[in-house]
N, C-alpha and C. Protein backbone atom coordinates (compact mmCIF):
# COMPACT_ATOMS: atom_id res chain seq x y z
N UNK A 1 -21.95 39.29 3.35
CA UNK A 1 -22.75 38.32 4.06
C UNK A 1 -22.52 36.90 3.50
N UNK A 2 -22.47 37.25 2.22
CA UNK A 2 -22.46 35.28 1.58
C UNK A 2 -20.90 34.81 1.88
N UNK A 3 -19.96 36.04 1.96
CA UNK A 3 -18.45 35.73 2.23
C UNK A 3 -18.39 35.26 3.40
N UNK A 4 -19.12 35.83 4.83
CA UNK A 4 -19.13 35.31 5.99
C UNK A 4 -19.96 33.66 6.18
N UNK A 5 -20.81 33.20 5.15
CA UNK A 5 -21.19 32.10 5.20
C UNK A 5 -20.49 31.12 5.06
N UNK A 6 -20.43 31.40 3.38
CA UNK A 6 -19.09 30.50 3.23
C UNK A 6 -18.07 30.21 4.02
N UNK A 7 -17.71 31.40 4.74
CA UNK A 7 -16.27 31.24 6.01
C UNK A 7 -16.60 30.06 6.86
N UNK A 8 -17.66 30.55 7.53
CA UNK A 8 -18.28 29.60 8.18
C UNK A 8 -18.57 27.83 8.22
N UNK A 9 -18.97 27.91 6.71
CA UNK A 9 -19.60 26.88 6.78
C UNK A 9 -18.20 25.95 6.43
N UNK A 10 -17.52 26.96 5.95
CA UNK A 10 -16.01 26.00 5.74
C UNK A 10 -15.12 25.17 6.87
N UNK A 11 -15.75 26.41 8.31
CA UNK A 11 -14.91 26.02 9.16
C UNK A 11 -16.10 25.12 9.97
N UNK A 12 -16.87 25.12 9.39
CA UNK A 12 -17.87 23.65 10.17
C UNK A 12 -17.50 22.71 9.72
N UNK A 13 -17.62 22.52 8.48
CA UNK A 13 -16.86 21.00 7.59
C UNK A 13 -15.70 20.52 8.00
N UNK A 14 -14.94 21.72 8.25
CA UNK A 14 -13.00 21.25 8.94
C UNK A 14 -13.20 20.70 10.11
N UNK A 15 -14.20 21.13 10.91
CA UNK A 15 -14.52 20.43 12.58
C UNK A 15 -15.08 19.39 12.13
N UNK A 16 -15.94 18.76 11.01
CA UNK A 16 -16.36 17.46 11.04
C UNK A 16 -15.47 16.53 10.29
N UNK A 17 -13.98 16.81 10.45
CA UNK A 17 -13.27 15.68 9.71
C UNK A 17 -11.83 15.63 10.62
N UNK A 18 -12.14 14.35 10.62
CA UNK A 18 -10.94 13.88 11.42
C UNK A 18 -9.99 12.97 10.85
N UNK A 19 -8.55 13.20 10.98
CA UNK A 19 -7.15 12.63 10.68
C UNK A 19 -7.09 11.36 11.53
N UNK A 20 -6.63 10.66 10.98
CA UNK A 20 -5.85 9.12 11.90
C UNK A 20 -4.62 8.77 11.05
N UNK A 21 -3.73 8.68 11.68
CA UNK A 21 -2.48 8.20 11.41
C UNK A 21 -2.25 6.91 11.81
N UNK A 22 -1.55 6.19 10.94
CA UNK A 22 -1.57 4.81 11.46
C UNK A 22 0.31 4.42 10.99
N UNK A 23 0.78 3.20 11.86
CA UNK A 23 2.27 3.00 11.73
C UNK A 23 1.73 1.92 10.48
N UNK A 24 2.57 2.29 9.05
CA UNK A 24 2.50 0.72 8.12
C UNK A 24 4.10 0.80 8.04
N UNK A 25 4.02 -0.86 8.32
CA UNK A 25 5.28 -1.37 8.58
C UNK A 25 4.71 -2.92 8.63
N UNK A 26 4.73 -3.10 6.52
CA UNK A 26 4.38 -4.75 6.51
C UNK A 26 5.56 -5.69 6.50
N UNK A 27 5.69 -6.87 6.52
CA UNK A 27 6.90 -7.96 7.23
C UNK A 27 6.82 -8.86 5.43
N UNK A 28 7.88 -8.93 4.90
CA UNK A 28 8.07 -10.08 3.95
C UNK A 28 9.02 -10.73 4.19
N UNK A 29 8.34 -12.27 4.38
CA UNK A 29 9.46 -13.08 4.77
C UNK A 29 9.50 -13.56 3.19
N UNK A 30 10.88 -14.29 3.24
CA UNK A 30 10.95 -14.93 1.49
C UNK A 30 12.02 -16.55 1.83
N UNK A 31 12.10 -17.36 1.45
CA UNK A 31 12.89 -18.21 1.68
C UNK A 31 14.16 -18.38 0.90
N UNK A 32 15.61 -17.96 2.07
CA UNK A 32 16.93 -17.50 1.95
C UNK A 32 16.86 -18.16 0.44
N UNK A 33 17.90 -17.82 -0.46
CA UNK A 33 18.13 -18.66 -1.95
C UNK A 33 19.70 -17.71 -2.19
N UNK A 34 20.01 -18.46 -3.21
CA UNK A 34 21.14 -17.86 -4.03
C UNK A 34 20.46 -17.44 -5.49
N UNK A 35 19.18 -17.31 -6.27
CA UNK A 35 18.94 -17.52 -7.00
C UNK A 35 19.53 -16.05 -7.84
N UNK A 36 19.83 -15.34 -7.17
CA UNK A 36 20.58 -13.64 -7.51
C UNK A 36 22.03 -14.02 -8.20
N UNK A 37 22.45 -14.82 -7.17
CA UNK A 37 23.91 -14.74 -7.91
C UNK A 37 24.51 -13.58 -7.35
N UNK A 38 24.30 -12.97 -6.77
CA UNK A 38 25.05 -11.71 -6.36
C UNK A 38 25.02 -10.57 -7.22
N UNK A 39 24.00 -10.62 -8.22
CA UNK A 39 24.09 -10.09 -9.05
C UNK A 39 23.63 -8.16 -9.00
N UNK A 40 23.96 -7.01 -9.19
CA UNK A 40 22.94 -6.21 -8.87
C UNK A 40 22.40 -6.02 -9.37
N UNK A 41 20.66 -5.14 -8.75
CA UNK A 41 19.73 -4.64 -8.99
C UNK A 41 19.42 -3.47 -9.03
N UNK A 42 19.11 -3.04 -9.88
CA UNK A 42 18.42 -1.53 -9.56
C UNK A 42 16.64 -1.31 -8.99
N UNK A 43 16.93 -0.72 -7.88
CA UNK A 43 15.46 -1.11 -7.39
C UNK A 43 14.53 0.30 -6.72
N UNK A 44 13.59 0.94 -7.55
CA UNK A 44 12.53 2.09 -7.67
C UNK A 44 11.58 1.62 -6.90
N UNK A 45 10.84 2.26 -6.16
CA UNK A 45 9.58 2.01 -5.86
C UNK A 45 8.40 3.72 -5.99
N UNK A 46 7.84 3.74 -6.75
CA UNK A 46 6.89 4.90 -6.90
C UNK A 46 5.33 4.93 -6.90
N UNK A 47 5.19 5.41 -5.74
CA UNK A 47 3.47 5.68 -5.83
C UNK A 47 3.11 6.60 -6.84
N UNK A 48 1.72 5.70 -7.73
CA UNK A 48 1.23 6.35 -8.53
C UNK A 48 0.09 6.73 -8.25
N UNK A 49 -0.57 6.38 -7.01
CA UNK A 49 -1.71 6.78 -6.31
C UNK A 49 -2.13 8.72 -6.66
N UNK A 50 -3.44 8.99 -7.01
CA UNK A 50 -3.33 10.45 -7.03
C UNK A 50 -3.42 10.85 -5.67
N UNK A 51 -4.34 10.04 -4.92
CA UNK A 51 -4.92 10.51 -3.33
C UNK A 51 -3.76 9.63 -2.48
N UNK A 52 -2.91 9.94 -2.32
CA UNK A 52 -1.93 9.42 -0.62
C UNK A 52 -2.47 9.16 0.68
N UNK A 53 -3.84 9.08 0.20
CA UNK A 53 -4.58 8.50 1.72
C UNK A 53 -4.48 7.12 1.95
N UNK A 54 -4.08 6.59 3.12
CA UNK A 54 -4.75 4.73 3.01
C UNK A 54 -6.08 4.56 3.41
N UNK A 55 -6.96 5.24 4.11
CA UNK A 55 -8.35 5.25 4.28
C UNK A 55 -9.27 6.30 4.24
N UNK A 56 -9.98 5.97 4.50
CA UNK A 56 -11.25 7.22 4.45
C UNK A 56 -13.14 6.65 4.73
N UNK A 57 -13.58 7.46 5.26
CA UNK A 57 -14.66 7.12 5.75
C UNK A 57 -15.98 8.13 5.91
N UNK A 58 -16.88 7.49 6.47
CA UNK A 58 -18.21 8.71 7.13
C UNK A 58 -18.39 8.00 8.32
N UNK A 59 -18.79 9.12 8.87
CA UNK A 59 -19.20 8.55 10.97
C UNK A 59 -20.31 8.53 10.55
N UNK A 60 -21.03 7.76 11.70
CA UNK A 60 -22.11 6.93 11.46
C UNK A 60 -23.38 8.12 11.57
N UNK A 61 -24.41 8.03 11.33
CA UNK A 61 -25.10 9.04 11.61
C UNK A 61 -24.93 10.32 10.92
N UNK A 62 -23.98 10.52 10.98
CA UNK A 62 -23.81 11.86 11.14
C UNK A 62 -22.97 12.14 9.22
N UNK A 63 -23.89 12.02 8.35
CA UNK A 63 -23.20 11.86 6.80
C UNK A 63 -22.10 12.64 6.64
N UNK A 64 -22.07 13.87 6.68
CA UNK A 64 -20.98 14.90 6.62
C UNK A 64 -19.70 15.24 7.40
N UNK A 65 -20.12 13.65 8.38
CA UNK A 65 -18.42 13.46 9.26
C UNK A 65 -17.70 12.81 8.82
N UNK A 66 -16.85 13.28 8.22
CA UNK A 66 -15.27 12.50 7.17
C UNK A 66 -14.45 12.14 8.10
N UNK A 67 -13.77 10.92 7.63
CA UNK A 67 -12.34 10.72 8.25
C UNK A 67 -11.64 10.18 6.95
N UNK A 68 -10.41 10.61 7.60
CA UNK A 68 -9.41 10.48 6.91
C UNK A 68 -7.86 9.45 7.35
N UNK A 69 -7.60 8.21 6.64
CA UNK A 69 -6.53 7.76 7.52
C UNK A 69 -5.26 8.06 6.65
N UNK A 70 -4.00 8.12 7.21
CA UNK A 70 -3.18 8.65 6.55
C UNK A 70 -1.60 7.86 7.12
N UNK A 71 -0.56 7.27 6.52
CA UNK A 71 0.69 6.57 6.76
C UNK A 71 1.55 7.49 7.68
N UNK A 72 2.24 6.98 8.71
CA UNK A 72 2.94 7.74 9.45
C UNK A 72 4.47 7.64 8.83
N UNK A 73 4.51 7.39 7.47
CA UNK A 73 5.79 7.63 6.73
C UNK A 73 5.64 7.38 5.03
N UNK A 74 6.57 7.87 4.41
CA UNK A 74 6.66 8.03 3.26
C UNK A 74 6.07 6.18 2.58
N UNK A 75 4.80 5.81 2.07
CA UNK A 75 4.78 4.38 1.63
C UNK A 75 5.56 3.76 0.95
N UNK A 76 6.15 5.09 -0.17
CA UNK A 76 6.76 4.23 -1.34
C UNK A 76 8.14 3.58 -0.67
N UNK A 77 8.08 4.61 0.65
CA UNK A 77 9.93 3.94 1.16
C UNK A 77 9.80 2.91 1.97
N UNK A 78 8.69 2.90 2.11
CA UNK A 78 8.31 1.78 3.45
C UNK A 78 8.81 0.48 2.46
N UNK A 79 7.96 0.45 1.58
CA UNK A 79 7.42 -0.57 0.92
C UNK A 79 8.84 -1.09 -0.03
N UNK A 80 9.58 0.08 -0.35
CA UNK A 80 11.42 -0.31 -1.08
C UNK A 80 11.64 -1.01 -0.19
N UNK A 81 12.34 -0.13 1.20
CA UNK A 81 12.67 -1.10 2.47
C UNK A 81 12.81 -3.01 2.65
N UNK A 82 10.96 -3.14 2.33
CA UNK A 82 10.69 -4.55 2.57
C UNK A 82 10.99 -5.31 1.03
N UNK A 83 10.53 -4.92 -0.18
CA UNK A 83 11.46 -5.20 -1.09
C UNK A 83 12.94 -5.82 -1.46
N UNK A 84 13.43 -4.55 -1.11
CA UNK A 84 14.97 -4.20 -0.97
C UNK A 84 15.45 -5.83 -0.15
N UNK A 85 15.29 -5.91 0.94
CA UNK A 85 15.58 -7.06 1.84
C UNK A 85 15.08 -8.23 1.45
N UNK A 86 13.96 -8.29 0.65
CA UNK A 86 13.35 -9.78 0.09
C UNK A 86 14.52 -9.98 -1.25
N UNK A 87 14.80 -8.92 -1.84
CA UNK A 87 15.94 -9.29 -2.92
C UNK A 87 17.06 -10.00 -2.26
N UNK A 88 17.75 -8.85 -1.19
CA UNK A 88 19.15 -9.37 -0.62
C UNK A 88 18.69 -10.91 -0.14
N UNK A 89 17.54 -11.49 0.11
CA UNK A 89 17.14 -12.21 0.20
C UNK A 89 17.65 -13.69 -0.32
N UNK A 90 17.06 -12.97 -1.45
CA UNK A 90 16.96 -14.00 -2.30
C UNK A 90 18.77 -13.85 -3.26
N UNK A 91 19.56 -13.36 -2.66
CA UNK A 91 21.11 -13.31 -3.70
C UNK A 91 20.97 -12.55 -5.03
N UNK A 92 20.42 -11.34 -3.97
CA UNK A 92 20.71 -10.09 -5.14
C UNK A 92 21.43 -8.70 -4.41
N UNK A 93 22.15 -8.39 -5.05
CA UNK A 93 22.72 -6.75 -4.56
C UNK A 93 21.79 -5.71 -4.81
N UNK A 94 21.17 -5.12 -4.32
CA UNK A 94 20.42 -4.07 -5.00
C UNK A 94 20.87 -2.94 -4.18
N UNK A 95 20.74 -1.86 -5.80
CA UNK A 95 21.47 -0.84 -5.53
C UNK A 95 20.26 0.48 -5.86
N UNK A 96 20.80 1.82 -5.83
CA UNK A 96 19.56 2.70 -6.63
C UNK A 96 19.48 2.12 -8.00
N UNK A 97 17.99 2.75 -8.64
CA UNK A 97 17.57 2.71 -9.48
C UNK A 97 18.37 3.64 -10.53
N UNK A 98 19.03 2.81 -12.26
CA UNK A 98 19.30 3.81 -12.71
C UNK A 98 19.26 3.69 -13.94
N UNK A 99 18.65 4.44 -14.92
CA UNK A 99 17.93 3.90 -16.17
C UNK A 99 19.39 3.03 -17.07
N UNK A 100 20.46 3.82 -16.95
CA UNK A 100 21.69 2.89 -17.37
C UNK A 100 21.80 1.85 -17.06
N UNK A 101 21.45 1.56 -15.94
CA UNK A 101 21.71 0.27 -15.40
C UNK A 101 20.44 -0.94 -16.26
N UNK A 102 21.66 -2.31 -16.06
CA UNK A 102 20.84 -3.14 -17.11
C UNK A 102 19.63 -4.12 -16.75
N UNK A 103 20.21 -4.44 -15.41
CA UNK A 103 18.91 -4.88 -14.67
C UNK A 103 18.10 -4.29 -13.68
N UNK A 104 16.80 -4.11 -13.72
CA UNK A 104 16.08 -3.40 -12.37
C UNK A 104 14.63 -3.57 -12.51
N UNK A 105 14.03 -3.26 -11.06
CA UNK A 105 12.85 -3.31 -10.62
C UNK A 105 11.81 -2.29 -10.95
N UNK A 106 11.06 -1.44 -11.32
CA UNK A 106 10.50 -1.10 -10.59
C UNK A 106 9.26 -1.27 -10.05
N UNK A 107 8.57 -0.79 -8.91
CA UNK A 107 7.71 -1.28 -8.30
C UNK A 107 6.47 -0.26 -8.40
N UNK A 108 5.39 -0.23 -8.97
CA UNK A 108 4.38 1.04 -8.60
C UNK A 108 3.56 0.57 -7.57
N UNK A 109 2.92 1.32 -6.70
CA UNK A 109 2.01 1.35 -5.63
C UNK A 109 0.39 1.67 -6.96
N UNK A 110 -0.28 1.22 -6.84
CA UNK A 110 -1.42 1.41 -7.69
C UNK A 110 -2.32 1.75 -7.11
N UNK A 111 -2.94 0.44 -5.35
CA UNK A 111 -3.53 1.04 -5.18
C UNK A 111 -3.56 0.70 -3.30
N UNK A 112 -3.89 1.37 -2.51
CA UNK A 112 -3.70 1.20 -1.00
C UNK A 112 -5.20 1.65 -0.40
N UNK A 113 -6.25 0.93 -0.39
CA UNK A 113 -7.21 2.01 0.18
C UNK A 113 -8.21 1.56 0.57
N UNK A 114 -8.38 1.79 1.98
CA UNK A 114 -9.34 1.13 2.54
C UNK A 114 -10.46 2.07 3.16
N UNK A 115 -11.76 1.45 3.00
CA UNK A 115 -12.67 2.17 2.86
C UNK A 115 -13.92 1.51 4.53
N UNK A 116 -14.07 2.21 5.46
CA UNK A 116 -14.73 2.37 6.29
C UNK A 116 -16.48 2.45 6.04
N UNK A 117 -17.88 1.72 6.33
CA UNK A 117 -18.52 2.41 6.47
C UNK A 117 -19.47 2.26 7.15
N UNK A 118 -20.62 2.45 8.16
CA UNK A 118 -21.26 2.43 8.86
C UNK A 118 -22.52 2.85 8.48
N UNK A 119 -23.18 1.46 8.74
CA UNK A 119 -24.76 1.93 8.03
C UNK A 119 -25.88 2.08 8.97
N UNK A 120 -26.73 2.65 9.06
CA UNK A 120 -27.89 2.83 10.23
C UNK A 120 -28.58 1.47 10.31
N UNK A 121 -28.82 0.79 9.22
CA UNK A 121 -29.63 -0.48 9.26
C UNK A 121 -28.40 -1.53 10.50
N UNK A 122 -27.55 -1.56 10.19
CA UNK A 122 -26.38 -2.29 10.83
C UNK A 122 -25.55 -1.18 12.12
N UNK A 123 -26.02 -0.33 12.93
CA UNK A 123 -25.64 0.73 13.69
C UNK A 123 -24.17 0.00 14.54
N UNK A 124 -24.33 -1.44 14.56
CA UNK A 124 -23.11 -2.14 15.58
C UNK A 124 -22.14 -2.15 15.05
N UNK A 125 -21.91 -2.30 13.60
CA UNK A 125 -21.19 -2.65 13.03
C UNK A 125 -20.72 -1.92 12.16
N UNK A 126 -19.11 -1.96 11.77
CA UNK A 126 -18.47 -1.03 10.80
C UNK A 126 -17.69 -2.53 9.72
N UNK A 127 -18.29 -2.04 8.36
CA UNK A 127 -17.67 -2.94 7.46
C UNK A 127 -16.50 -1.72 6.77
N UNK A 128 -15.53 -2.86 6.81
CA UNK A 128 -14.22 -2.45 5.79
C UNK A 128 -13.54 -3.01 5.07
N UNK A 129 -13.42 -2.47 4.18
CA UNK A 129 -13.13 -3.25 2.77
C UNK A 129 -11.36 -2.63 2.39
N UNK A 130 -10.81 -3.23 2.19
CA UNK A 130 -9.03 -2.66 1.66
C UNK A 130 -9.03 -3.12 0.52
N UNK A 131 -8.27 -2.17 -0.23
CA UNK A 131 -7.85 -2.85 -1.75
C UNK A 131 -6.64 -2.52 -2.30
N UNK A 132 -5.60 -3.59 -1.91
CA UNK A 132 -3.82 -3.16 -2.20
C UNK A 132 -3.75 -3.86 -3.88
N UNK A 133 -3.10 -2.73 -4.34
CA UNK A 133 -2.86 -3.07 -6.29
C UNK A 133 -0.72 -3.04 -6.17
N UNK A 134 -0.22 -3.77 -6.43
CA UNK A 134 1.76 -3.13 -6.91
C UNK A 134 1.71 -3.88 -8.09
N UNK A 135 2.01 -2.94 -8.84
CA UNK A 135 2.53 -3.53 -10.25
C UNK A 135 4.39 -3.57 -10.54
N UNK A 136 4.79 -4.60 -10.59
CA UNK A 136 6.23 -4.71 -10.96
C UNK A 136 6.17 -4.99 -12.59
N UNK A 137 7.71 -4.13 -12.62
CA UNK A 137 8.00 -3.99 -13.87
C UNK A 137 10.10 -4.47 -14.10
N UNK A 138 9.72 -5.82 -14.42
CA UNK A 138 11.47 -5.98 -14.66
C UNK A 138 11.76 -5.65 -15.92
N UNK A 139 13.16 -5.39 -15.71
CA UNK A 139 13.92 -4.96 -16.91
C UNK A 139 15.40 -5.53 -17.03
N UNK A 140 15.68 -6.58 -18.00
CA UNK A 140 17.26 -6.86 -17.80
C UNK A 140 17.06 -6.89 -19.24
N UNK A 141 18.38 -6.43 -19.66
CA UNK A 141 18.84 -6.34 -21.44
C UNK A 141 17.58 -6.58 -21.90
N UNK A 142 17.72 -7.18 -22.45
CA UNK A 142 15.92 -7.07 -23.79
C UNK A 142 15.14 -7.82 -23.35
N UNK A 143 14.97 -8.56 -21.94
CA UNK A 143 14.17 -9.36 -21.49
C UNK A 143 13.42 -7.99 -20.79
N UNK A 144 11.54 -7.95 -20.75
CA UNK A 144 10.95 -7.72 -20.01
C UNK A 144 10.06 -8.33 -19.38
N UNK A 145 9.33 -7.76 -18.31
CA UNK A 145 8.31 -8.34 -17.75
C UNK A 145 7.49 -7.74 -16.58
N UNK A 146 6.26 -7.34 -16.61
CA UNK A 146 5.53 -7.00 -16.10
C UNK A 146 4.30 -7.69 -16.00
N UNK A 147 3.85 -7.71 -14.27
CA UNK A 147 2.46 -8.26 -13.65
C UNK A 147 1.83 -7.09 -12.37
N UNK A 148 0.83 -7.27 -12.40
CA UNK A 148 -0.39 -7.00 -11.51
C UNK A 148 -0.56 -7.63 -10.18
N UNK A 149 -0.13 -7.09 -9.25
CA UNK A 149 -0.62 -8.53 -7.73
C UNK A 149 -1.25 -7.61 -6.99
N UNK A 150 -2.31 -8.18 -7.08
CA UNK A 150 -3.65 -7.55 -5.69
C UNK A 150 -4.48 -8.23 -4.98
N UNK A 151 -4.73 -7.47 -3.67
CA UNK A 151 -5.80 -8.32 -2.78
C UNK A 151 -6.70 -7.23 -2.15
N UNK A 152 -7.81 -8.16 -2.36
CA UNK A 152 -9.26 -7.21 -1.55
C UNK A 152 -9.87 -8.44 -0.45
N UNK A 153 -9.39 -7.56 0.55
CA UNK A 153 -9.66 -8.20 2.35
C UNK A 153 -11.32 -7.09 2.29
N UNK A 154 -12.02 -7.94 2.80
CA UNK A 154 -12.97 -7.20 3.54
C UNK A 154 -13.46 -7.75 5.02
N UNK A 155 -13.43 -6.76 6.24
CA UNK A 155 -13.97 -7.38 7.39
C UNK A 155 -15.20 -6.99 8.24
N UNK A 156 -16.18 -7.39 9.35
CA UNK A 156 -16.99 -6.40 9.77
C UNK A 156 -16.94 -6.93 11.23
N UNK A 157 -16.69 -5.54 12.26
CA UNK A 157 -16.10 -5.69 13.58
C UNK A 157 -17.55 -5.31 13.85
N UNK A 158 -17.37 -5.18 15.40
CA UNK A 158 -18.73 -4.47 16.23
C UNK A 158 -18.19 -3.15 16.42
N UNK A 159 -19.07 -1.89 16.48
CA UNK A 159 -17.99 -0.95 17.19
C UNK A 159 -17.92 -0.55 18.02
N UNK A 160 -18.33 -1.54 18.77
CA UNK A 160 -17.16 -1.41 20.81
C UNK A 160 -15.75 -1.86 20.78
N UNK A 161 -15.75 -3.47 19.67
CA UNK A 161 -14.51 -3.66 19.75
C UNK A 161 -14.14 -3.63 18.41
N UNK A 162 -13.85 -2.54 17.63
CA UNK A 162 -13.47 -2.53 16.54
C UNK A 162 -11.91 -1.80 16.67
N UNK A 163 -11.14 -2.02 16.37
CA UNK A 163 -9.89 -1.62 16.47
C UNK A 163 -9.49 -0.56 14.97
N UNK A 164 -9.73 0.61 15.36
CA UNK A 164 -10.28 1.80 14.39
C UNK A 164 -8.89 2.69 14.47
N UNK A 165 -8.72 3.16 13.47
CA UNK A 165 -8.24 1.99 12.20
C UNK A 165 -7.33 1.21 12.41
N UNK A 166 -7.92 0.48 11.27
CA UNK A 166 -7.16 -1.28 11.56
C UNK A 166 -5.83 -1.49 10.92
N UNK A 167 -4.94 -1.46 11.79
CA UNK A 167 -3.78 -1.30 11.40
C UNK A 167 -2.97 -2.92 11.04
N UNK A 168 -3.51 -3.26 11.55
CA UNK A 168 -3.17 -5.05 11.27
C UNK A 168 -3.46 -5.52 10.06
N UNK A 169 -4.85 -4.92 9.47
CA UNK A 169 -5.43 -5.40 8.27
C UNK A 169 -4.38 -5.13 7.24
N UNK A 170 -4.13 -3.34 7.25
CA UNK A 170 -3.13 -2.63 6.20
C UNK A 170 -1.97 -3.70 6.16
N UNK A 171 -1.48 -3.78 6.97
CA UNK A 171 0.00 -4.25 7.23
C UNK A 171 -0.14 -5.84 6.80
N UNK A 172 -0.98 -6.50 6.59
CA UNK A 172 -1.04 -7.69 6.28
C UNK A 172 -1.47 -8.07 5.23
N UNK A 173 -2.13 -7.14 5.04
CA UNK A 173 -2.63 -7.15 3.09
C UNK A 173 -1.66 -6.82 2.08
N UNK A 174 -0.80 -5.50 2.87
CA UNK A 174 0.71 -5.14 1.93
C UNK A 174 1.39 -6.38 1.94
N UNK A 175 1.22 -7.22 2.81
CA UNK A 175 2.49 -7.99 3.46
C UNK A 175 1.87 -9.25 1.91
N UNK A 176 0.96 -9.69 2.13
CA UNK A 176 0.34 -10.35 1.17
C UNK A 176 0.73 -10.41 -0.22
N UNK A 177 0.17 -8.95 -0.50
CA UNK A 177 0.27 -8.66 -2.25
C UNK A 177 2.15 -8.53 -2.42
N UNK A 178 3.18 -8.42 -1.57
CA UNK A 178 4.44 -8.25 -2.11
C UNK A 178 5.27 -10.09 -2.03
N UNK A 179 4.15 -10.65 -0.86
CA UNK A 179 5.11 -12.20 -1.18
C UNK A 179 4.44 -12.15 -2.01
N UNK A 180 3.14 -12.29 -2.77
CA UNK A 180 2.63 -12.88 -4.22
C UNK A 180 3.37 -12.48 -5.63
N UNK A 181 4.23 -11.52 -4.94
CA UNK A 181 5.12 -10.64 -6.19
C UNK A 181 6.90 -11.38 -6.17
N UNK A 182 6.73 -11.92 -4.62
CA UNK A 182 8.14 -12.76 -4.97
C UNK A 182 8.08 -14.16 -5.08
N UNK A 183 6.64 -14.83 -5.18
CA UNK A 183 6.24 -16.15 -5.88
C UNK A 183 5.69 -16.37 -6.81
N UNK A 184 5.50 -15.08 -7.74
CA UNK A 184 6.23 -14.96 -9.62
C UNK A 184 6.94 -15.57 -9.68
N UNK A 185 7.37 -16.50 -10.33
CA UNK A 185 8.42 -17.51 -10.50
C UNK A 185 9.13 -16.53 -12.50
N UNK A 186 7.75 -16.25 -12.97
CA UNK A 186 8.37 -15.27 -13.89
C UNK A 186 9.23 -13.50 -13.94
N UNK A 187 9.03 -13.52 -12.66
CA UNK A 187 9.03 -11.78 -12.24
C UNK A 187 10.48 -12.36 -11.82
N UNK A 188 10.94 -13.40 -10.84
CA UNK A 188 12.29 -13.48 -10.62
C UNK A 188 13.38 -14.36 -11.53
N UNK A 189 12.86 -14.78 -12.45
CA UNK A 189 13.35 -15.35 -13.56
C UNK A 189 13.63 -14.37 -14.63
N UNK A 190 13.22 -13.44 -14.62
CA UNK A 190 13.47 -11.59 -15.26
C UNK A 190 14.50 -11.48 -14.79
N UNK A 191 14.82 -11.44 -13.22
CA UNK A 191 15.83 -10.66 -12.44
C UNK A 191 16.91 -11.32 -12.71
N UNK A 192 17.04 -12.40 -12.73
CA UNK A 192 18.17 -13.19 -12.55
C UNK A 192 18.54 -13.49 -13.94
N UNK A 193 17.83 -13.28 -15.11
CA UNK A 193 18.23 -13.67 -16.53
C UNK A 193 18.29 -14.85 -16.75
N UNK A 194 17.30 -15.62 -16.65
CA UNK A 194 17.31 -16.78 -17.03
C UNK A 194 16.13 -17.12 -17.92
């Protein structure tokens, strides 16, 4: 009897949680340079996130209705991708990551996560809060250097027109915290050895 409860009550909880997938695909523009030299890079990007979610939430009313938002592709590759191209960018070759190798990037994902919530006092409205963390870590011959770049966006829609989930926010907050990582003037002064 308590085995059939439990069954149960497990498969009530699974009906009160819902998946959203969302496209992240943030844009870094960087302004063209030679400051690379042509030089190559070795360039990692690794989520250190334990939870791989980008959001999560409760429906209104109803406490025990979870949602869950989730990337419609691998982040850490998303996020090399736009990297990768802000280097070639800027007059660098970048190649894989390889601990032999003398100069390189890497990039951790720290933190991606935006948080939904809906309060009864405020029934119209859904506040959301995002909080993107990448920590870069250069490495050329005995020069190092490592920084922290993050941003916390918070917004509050109505929810008739709330655009759930907000896929604009994600994508613009990544887009944010990675130019603040290529206007380090010390993070690319690592790369280039100077």
């Amino acid at each position: 009897m308590k085995k059939l409860a439990f069954i149960l009550a497990l498969v009530f909880l699974a009906s009160c949680s819902q998946t959203y997938k969302i496209s992240v695909r943030p844009e870094l523009y960087v302004n063209p340079s030679d400051i690379g030299g042509q030089q190559s890079v070795g360039l990692e990007v690794v989520d250190r996130r334990k939870n791989k979610n980008v959001g999560e939430g409760r429906g209104r009313l109803a406490k025990f209705k979870r949602y869950t938002i989730i990337a419609d592709s691998n982040l850490a590759e998303t996020i090399e991708t736009s990297v990768s191209g802000g280097l070639e960018e800027i007059g660098f070759r970048v190649k894989p990551y390889s601990k032999k190798q003398g100069r390189k990037l890497r990039v951790d994902i720290l933190k991606v996560k935006d948080v939904y919530t809906e309060k009864i006092s405020s029934i119209t409205k859904i506040h959301e809060k995002l909080s993107v963390a990448l920590r870069a870590n250069c490495f050329n011959g005995k020069k190092r250097y490592l920084n922290i770049y993050s941003s916390v966006k918070k917004e509050t829609h109505n929810v008739v027109s709330a655009n759930f989930p907000n896929e604009k926010l994600v994508n613009s907050t990544l887009s944010l915290v990675m130019r603040k990582m290529f206007e380090d003037k010390k993070l690319i002064a690592c790369l280039a050895g100077k």
